[in-house]
Every structure is written in structure tokens, then in C-alpha cells.
C-alpha atoms as a PDB file:
ATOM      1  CA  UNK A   1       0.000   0.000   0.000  1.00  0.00           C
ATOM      2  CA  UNK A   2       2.927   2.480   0.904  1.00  0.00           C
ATOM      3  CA  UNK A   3       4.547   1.403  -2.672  1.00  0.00           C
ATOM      4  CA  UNK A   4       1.190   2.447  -4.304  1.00  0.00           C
ATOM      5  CA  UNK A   5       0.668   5.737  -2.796  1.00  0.00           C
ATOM      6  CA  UNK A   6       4.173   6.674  -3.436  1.00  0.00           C
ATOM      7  CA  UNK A   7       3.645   5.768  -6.834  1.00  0.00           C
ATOM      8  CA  UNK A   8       0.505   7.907  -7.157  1.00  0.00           C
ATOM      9  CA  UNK A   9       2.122  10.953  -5.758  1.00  0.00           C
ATOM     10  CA  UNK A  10       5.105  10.320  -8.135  1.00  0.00           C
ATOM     11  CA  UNK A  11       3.069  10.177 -11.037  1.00  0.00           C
ATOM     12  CA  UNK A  12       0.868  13.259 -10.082  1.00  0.00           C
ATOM     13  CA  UNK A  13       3.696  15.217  -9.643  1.00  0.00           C
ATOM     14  CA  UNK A  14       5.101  13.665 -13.381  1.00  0.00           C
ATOM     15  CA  UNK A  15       1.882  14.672 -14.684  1.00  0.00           C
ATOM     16  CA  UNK A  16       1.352  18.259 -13.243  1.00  0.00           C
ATOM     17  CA  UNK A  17       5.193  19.260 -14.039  1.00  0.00           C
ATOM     18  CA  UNK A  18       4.619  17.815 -17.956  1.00  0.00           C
ATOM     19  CA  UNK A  19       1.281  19.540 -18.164  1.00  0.00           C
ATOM     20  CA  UNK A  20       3.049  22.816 -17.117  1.00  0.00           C
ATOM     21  CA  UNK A  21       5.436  23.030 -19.829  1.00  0.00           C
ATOM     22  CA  UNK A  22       2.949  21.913 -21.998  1.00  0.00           C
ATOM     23  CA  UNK A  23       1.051  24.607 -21.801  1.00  0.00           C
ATOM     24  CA  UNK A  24       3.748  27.231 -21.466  1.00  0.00           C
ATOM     25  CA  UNK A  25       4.751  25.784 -24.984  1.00  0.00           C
ATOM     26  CA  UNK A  26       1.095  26.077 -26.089  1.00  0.00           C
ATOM     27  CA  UNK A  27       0.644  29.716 -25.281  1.00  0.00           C
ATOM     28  CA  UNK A  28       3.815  30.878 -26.586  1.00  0.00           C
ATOM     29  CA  UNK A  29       4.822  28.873 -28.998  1.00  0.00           C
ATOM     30  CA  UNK A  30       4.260  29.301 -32.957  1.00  0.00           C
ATOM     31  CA  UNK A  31       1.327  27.207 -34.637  1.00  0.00           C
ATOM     32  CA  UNK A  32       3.010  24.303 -35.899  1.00  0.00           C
ATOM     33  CA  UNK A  33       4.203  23.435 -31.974  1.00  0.00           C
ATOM     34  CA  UNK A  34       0.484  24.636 -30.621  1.00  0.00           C
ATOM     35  CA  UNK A  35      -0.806  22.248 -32.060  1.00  0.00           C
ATOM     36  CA  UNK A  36       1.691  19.604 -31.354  1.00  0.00           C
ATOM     37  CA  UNK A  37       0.945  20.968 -27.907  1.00  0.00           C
ATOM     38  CA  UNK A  38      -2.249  20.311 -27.527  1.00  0.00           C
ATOM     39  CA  UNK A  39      -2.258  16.642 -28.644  1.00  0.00           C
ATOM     40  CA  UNK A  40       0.565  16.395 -25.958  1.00  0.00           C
ATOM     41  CA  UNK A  41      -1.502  17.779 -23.165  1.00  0.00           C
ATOM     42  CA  UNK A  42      -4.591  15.531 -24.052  1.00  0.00           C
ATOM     43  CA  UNK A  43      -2.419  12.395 -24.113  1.00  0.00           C
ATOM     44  CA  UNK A  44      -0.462  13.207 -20.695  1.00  0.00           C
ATOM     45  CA  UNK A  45      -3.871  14.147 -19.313  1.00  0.00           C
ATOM     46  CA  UNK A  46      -5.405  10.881 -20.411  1.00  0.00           C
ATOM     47  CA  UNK A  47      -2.566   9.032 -19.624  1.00  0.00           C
ATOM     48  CA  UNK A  48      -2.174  10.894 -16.111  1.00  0.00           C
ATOM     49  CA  UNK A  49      -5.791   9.544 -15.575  1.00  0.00           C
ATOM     50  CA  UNK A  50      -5.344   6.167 -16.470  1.00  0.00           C
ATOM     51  CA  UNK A  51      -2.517   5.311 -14.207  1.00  0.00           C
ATOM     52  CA  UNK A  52      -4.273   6.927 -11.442  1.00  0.00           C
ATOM     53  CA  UNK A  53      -7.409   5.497 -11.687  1.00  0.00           C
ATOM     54  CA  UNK A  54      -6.988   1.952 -13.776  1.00  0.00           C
ATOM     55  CA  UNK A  55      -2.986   1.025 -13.659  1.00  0.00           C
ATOM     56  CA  UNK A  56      -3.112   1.498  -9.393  1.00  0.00           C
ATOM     57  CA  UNK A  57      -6.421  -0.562  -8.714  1.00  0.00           C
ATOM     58  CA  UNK A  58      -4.844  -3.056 -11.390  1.00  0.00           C
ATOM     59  CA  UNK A  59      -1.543  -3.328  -9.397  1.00  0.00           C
ATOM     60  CA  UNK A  60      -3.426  -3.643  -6.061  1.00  0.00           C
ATOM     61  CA  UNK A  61      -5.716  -6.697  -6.594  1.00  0.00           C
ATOM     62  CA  UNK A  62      -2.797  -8.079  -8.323  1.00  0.00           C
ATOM     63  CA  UNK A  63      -0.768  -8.068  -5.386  1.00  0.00           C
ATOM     64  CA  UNK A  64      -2.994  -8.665  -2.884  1.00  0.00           C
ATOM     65  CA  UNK A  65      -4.315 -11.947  -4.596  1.00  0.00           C
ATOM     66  CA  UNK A  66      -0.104 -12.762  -4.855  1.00  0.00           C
ATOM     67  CA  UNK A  67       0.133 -12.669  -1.235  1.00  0.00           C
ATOM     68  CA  UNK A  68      -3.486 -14.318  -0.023  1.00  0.00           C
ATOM     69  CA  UNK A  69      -2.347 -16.973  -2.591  1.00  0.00           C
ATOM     70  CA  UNK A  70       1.205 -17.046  -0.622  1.00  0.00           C
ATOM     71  CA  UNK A  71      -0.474 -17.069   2.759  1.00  0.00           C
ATOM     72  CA  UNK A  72      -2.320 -20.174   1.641  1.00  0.00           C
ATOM     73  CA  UNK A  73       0.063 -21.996   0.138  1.00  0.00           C
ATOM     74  CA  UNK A  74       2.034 -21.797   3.135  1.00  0.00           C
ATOM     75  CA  UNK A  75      -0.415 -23.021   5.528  1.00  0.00           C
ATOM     76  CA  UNK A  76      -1.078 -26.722   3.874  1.00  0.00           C
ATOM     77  CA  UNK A  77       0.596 -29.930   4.819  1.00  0.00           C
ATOM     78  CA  UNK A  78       3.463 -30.917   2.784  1.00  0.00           C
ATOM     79  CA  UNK A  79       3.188 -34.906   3.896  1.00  0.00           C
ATOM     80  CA  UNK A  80       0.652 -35.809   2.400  1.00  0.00           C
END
């Protein structure tokens, strides 16, 4: 759970920095880069999202079904 939440503040902090200069570019750059720009900023937005909100649940259940399925296996005989 620690790992995960540093994760999320790591990648929140990625994001927000990216989106930033992104947008700096996007106001004063020409309009060749604006528009660059902008499909930047919609695919670090979406991508922002997606690892927040899909990638981190994803991990989670992963792990957590890895170590019920460790706690298990542990417990059973092994003379049998």
C-alpha cells in the first residue's frame, strides 16, 4: 500500500510538471508546436488519468491476490 501511494504521488507530480510546460509551450509557442501541444496535453492528461485510476487498482488486486495466494500456500501440509 505504501509502494502504491508513493507511486501515485510520483506520477501526479510527473503529470502536473509535464502539463506545465505543456502549456507554457502552447501559449507561446508558434502554430506548428500549438498544435503539437495540444495533442501532448490531451495524451499526458489521459494518460495521467489512467494510471491513477486503472494502472493502481490493477496493481493492487494483483498483489494482494499474490500474497493471499502465498499465505495459503504456506499453511497446507506438505506430507501428504
Amino acid at each position: 500500500n505504501d509502494s502504491l501511494n508513493a507511486t501515485l504521488t510520483r506520477t501526479i507530480n510527473t503529470g502536473v510538471s509535464t502539463i506545465v510546460v505543456i502549456l507554457c509551450i502552447l501559449f507561446f509557442g508558434s502554430d506548428t508546436t500549438r498544435s503539437f501541444m495540444f495533442a501532448m496535453l490531451i495524451g499526458i492528461v489521459i494518460g495521467t488519468i489512467t494510471s491513477i485510476f486503472i494502472a493502481s487498482p490493477v496493481a493492487y488486486r494483483i498483489m494482494s491476490k499474490q500474497h493471499q495466494d502465498t499465505k495459503e500456500g504456506s499453511g497446507k501440509s506438505k506430507g501428504k
